[in-house]
C-alpha atoms as a PDB file:
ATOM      1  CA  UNK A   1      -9.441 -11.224 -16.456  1.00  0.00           C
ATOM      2  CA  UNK A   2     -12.375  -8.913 -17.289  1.00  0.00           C
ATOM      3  CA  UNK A   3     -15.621  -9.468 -15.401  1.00  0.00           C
ATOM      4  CA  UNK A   4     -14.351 -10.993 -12.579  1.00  0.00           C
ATOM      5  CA  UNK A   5     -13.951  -8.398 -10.365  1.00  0.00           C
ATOM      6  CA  UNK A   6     -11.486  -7.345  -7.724  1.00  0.00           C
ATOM      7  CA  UNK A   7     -12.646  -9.409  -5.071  1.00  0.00           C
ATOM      8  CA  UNK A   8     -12.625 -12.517  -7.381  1.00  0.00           C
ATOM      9  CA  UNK A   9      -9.137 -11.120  -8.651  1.00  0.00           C
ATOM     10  CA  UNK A  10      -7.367 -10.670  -4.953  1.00  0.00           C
ATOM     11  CA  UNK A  11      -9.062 -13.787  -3.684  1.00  0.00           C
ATOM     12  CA  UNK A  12      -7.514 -15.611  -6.763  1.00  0.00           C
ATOM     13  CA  UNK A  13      -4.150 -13.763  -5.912  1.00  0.00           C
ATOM     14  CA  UNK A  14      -4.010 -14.455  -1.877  1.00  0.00           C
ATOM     15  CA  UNK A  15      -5.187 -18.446  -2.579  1.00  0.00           C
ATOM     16  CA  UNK A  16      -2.300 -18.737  -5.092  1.00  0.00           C
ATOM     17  CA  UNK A  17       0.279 -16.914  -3.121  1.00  0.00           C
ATOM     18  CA  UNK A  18      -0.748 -19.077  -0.161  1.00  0.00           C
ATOM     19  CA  UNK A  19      -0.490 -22.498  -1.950  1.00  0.00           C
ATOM     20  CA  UNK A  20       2.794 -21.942  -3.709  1.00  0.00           C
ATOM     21  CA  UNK A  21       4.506 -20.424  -0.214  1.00  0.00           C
ATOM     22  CA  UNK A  22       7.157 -22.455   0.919  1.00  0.00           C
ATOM     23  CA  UNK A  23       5.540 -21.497   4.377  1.00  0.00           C
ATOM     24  CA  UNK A  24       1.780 -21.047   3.721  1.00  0.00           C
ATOM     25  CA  UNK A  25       0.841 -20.655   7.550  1.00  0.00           C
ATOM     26  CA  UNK A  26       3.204 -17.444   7.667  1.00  0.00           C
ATOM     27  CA  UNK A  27       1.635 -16.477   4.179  1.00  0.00           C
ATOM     28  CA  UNK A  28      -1.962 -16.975   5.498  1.00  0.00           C
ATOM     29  CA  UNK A  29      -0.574 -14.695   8.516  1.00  0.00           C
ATOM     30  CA  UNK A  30       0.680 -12.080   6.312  1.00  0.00           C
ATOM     31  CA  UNK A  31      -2.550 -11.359   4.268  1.00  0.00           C
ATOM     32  CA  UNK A  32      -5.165 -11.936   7.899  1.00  0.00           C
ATOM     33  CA  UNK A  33      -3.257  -9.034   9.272  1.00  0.00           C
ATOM     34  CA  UNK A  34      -2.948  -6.903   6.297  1.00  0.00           C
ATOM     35  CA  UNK A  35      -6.553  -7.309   6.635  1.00  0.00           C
ATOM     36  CA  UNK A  36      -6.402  -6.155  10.217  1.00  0.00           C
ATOM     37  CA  UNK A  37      -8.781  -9.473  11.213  1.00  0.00           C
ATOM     38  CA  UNK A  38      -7.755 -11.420  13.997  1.00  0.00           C
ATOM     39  CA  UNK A  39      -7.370 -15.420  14.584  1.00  0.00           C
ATOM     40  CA  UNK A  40     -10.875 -14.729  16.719  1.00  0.00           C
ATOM     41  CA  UNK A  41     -12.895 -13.225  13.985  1.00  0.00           C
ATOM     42  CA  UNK A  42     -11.706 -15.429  11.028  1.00  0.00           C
ATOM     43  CA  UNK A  43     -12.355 -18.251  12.894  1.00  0.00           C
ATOM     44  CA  UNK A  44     -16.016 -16.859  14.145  1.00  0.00           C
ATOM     45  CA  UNK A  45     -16.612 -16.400  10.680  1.00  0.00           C
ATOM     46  CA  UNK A  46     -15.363 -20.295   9.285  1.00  0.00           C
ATOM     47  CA  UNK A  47     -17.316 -21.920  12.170  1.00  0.00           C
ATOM     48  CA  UNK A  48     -13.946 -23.489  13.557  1.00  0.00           C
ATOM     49  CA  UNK A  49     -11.898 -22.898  16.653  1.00  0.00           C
ATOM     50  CA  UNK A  50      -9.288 -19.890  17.049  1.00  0.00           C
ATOM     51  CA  UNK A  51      -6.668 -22.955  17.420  1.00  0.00           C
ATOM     52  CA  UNK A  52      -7.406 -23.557  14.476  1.00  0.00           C
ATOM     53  CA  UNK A  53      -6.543 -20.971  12.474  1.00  0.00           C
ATOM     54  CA  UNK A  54      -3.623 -20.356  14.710  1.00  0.00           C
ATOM     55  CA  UNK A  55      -2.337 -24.272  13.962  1.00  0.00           C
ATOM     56  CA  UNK A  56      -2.534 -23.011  10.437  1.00  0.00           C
ATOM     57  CA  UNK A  57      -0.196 -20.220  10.517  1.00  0.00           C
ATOM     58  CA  UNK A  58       2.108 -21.912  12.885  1.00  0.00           C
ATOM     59  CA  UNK A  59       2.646 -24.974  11.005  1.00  0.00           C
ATOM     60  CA  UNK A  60       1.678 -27.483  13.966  1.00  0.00           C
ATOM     61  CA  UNK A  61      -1.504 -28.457  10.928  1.00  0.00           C
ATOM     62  CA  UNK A  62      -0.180 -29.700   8.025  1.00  0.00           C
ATOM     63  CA  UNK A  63      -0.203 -27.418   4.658  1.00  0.00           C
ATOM     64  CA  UNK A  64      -3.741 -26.839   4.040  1.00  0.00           C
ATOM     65  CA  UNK A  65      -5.024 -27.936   1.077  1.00  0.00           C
ATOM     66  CA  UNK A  66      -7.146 -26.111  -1.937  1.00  0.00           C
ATOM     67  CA  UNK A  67     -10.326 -26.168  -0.146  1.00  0.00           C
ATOM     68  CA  UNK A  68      -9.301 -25.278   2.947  1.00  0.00           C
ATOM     69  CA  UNK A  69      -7.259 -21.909   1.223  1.00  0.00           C
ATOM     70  CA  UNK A  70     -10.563 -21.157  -0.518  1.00  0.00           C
ATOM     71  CA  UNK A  71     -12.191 -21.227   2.945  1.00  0.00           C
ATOM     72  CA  UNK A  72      -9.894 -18.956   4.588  1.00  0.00           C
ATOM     73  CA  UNK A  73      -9.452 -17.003   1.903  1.00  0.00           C
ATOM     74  CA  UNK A  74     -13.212 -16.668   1.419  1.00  0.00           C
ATOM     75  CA  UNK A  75     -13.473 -15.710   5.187  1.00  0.00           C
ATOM     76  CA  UNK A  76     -11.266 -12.664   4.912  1.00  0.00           C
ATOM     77  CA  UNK A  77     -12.690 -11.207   1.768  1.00  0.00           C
ATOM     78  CA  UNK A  78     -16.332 -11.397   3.605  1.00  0.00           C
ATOM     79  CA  UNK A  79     -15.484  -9.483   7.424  1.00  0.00           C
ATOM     80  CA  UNK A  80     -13.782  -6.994   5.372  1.00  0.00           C
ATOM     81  CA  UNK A  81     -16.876  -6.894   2.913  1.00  0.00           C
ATOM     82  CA  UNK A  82     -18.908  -6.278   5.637  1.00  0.00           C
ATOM     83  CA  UNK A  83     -16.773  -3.510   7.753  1.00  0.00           C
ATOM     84  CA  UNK A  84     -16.668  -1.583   4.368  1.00  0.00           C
ATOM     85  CA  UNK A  85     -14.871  -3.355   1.890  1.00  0.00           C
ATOM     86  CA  UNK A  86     -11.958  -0.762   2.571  1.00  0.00           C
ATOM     87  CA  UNK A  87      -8.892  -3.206   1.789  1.00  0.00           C
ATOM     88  CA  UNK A  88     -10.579  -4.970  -1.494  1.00  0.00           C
ATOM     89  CA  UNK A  89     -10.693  -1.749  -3.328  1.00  0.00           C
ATOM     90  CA  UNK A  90      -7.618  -0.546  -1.977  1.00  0.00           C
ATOM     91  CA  UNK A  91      -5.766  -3.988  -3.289  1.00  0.00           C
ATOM     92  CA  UNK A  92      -7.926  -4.153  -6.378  1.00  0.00           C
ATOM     93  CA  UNK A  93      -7.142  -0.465  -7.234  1.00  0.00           C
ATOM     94  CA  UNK A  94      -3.359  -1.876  -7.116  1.00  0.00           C
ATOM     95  CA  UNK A  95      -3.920  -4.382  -8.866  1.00  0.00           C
ATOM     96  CA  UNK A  96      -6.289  -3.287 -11.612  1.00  0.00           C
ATOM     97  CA  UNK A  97      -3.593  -0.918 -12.389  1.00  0.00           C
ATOM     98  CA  UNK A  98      -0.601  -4.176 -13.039  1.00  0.00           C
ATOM     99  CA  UNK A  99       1.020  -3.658 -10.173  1.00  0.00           C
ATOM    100  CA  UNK A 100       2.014  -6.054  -7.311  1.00  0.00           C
ATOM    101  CA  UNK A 101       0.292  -5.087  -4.176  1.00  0.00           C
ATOM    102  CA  UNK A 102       3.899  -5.763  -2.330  1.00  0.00           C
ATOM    103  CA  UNK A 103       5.040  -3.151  -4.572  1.00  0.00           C
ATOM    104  CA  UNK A 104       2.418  -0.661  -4.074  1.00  0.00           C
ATOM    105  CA  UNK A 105       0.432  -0.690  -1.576  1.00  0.00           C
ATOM    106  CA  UNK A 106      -2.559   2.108  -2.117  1.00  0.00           C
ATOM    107  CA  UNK A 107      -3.612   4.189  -5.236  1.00  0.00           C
ATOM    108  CA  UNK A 108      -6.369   6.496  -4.866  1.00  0.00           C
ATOM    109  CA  UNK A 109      -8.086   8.794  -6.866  1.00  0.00           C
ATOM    110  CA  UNK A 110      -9.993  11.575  -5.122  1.00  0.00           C
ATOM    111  CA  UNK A 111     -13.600  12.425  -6.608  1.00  0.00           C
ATOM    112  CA  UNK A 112     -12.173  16.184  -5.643  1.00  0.00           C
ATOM    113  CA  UNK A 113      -9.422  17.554  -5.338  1.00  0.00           C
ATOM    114  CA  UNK A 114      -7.903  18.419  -1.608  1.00  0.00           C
ATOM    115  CA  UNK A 115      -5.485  20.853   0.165  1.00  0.00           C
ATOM    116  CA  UNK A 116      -2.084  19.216   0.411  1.00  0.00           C
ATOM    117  CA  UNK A 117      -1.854  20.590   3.776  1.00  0.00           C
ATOM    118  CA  UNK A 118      -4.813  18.354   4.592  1.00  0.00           C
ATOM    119  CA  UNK A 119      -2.784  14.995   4.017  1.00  0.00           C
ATOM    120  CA  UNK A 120       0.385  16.418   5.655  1.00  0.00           C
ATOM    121  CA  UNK A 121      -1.893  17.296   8.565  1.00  0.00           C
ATOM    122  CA  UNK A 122      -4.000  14.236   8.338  1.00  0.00           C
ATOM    123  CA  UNK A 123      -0.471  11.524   8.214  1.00  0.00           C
ATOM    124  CA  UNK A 124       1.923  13.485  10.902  1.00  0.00           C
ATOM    125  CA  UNK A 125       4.288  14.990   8.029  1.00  0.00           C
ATOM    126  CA  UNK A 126       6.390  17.466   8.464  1.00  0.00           C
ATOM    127  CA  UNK A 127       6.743  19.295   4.831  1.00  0.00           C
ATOM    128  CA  UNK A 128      10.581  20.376   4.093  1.00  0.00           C
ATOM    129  CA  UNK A 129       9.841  22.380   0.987  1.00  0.00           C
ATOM    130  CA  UNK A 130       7.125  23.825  -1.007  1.00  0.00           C
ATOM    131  CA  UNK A 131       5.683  22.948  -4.470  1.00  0.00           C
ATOM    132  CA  UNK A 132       4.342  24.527  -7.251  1.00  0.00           C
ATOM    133  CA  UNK A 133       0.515  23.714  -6.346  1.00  0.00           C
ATOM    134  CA  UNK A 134      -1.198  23.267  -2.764  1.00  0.00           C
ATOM    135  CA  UNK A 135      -4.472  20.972  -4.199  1.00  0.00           C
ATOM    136  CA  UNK A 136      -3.635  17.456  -4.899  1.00  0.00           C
ATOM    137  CA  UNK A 137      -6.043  14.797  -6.449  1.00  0.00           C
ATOM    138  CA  UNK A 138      -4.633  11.412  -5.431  1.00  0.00           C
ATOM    139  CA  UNK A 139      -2.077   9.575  -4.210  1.00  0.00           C
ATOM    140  CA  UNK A 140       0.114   6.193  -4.624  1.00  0.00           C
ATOM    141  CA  UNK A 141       2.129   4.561  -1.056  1.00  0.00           C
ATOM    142  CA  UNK A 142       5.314   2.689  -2.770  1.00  0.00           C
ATOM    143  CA  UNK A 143       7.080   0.572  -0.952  1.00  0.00           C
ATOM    144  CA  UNK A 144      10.938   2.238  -1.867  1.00  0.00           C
ATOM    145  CA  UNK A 145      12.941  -0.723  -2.043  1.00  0.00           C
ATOM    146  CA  UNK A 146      10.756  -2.740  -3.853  1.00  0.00           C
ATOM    147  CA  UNK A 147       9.614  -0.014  -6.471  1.00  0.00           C
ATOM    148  CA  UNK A 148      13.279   1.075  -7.195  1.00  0.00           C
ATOM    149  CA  UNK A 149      14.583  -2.492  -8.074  1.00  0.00           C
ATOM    150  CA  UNK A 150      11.557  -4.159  -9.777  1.00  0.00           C
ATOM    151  CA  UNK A 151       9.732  -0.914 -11.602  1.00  0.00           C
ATOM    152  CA  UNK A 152      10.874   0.098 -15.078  1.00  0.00           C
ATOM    153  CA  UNK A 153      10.657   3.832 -15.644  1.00  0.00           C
ATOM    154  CA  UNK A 154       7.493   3.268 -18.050  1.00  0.00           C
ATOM    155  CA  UNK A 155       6.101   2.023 -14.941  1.00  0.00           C
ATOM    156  CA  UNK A 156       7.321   4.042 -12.643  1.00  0.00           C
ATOM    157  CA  UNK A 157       4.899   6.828 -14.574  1.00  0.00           C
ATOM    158  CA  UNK A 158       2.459   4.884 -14.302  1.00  0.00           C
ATOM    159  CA  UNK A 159       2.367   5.000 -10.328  1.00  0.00           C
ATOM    160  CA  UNK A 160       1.049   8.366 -11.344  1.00  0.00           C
ATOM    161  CA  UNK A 161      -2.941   6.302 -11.914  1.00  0.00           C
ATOM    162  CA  UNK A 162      -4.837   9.603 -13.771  1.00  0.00           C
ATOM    163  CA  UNK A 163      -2.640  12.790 -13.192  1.00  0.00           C
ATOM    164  CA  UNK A 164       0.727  13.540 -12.105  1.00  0.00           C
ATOM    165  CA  UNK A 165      -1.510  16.333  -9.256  1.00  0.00           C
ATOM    166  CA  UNK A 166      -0.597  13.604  -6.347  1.00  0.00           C
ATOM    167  CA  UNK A 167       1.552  12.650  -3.668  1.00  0.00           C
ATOM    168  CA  UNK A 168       3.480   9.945  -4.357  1.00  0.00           C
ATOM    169  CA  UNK A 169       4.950   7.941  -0.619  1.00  0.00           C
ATOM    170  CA  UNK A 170       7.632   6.170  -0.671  1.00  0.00           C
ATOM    171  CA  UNK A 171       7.944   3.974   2.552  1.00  0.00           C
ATOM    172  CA  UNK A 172      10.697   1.905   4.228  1.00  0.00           C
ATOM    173  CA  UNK A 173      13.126   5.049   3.131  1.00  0.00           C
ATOM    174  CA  UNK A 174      16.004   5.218   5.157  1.00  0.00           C
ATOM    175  CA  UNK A 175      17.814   8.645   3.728  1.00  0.00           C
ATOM    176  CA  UNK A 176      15.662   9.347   0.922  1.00  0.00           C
ATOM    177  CA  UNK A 177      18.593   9.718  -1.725  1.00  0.00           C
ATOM    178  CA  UNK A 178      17.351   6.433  -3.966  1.00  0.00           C
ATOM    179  CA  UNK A 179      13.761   7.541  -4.283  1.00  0.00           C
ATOM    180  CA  UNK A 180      14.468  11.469  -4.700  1.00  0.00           C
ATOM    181  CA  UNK A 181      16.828   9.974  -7.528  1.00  0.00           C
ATOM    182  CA  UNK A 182      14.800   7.631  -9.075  1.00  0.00           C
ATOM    183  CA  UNK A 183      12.025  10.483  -9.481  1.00  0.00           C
ATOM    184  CA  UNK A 184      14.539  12.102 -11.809  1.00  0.00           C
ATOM    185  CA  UNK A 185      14.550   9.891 -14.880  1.00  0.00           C
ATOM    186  CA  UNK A 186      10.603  10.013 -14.394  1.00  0.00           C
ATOM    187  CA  UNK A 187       9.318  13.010 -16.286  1.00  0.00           C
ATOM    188  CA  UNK A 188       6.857  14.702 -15.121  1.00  0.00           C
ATOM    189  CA  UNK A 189       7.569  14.614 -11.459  1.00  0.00           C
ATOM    190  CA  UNK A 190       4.516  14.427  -9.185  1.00  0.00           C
ATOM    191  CA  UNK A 191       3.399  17.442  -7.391  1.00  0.00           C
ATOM    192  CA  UNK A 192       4.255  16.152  -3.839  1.00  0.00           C
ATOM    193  CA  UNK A 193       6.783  13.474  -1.781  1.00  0.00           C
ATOM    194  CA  UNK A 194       6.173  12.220   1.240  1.00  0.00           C
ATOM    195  CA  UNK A 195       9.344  10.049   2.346  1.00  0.00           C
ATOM    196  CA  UNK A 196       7.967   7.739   5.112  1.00  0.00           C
ATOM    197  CA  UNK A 197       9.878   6.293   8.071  1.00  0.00           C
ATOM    198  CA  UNK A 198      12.100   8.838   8.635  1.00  0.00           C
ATOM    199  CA  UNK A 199      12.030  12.076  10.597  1.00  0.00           C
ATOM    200  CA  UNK A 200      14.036  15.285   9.046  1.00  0.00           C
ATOM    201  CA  UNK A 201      17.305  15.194  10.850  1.00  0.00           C
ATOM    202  CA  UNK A 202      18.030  11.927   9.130  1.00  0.00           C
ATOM    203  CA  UNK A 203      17.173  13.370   5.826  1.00  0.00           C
ATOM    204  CA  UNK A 204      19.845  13.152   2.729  1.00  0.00           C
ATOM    205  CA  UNK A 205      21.077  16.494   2.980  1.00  0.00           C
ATOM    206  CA  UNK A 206      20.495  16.844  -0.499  1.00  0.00           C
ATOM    207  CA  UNK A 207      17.032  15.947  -0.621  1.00  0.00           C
ATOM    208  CA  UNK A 208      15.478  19.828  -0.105  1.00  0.00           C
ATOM    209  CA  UNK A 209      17.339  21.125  -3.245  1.00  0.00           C
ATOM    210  CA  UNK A 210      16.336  18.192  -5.451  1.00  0.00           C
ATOM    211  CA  UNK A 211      12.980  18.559  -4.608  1.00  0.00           C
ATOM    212  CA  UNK A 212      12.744  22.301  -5.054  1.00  0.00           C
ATOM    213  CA  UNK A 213      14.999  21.590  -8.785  1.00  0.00           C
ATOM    214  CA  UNK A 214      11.866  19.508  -9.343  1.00  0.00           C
ATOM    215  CA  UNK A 215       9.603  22.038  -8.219  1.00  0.00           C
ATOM    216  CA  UNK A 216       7.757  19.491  -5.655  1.00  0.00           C
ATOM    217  CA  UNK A 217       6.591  19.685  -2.429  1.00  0.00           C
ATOM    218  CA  UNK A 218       8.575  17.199   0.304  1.00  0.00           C
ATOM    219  CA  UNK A 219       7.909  16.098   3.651  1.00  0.00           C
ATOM    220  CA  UNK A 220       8.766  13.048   5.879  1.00  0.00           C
ATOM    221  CA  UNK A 221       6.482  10.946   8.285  1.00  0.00           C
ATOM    222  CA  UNK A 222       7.124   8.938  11.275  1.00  0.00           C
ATOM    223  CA  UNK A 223       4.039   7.412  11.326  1.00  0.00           C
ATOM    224  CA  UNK A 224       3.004   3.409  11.419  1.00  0.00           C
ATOM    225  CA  UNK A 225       2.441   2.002   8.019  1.00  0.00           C
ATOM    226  CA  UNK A 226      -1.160   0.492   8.607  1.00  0.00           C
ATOM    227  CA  UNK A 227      -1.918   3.715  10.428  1.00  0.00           C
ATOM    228  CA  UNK A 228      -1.024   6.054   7.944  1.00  0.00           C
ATOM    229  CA  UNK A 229      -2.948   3.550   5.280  1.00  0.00           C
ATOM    230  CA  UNK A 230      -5.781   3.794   7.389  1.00  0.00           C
ATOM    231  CA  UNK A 231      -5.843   7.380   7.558  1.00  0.00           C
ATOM    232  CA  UNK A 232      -5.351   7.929   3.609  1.00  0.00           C
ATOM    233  CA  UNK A 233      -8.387   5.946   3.166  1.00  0.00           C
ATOM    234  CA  UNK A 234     -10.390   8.311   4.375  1.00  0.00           C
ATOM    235  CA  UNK A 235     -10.006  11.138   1.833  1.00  0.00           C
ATOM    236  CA  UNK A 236     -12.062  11.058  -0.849  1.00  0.00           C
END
């Protein structure tokens, strides 16, 4: 897998998860709007009508074949190249690390450290308790569900990336009890929790005590996935 790079890796990854769907046109979907690219602009950029690509995902085209994929595939991978290349790394940091990028969605390490206030500020949170540090130097959005029933705890620790000094975001949280529990057989605990999708009156009422037991920092966050992902990209 070495040398081929992450944008060789994740277009290998999106063409094979596309082929092997059972519905490839809701696949395609999936991935052109994790991209944030619209029927318009892929099919600007693949010389074809917007009908096109929207026969695709809707299944009035038959399944399209390996060429085709490769074409689509290709398409995304180069408007995002060109706005910045801000969802490559973000999917090749995921996966470079042996993770599934339905599993985790971002991991980011910061070339400096930054005032956890800052995120909580930057994402809408609301913080519930304090921690034992205010600087973090990275962070890791989980989806819960997902990282609770597939993760072992070896790699559970390893949603850490370089240093436990992070903030660690679980999403699709309904409570927060699973998550906050799941942190416990993980030792040591990051230095901050953000529990996303929920606001604090719908908080586990346990939640606060755990988290200062653990000597974290917690806070929840109402805010849209992609928006929140779009905001984390921009610390550094």
């Amino acid at each position: 897998m070495g040398g081929r790079g992450p944008k060789r890796e994740l277009a290998e990854k999106i063409a094979g998860e596309i082929t092997l769907s059972n519905d490839p046109g809701a696949t395609l979907r999936k991935w052109r709007t994790d991209f944030d690219i619209s029927q318009t602009d892929l099919a600007a950029e693949l010389d074809v009508s917007s009908s096109v690509i929207s026969d695709y995902e809707s299944g009035r085209r038959e399944s399209p074949g390996i060429g085709v994929v490769r074409r689509l595939v290709d398409g995304l991978l180069e408007i995002d190249e060109r706005r910045g290349g801000d969802r490559i790394r973000q999917y090749g940091r995921v996966l470079s690390a042996g993770f599934e990028s339905d599993v985790v969605y971002d991991l980011r390490e910061y070339a400096t450290t930054h005032p956890l206030a800052e995120l909580y500020d930057r994402i809408d949170a609301t913080q519930i308790t304090d921690g034992s540090t205010d600087r973090i130097s990275g962070h890791t959005v989980i989806n819960s569900i997902q990282a609770i029933t597939r993760l072992s705890s070896e790699e559970f620790f390893r949603l850490y990336g370089q240093s436990t000094n992070r903030v660690l975001v679980f999403t699709g949280v309904t409570r927060g009890e699973s998550p906050l529990v799941a942190l416990r057989v993980v030792n040591p605990t990051p230095n901050a929790v953000v529990l996303h999708g929920l606001d604090e009156a719908d908080l586990w009422e346990h939640a606060a005590d755990l988290a200062r037991i653990d000597g974290y920092s917690l806070a929840v966050t109402t805010m849209p996935l992609e928006e929140m992902l779009d905001t984390l990209v921009s610390l550094e």
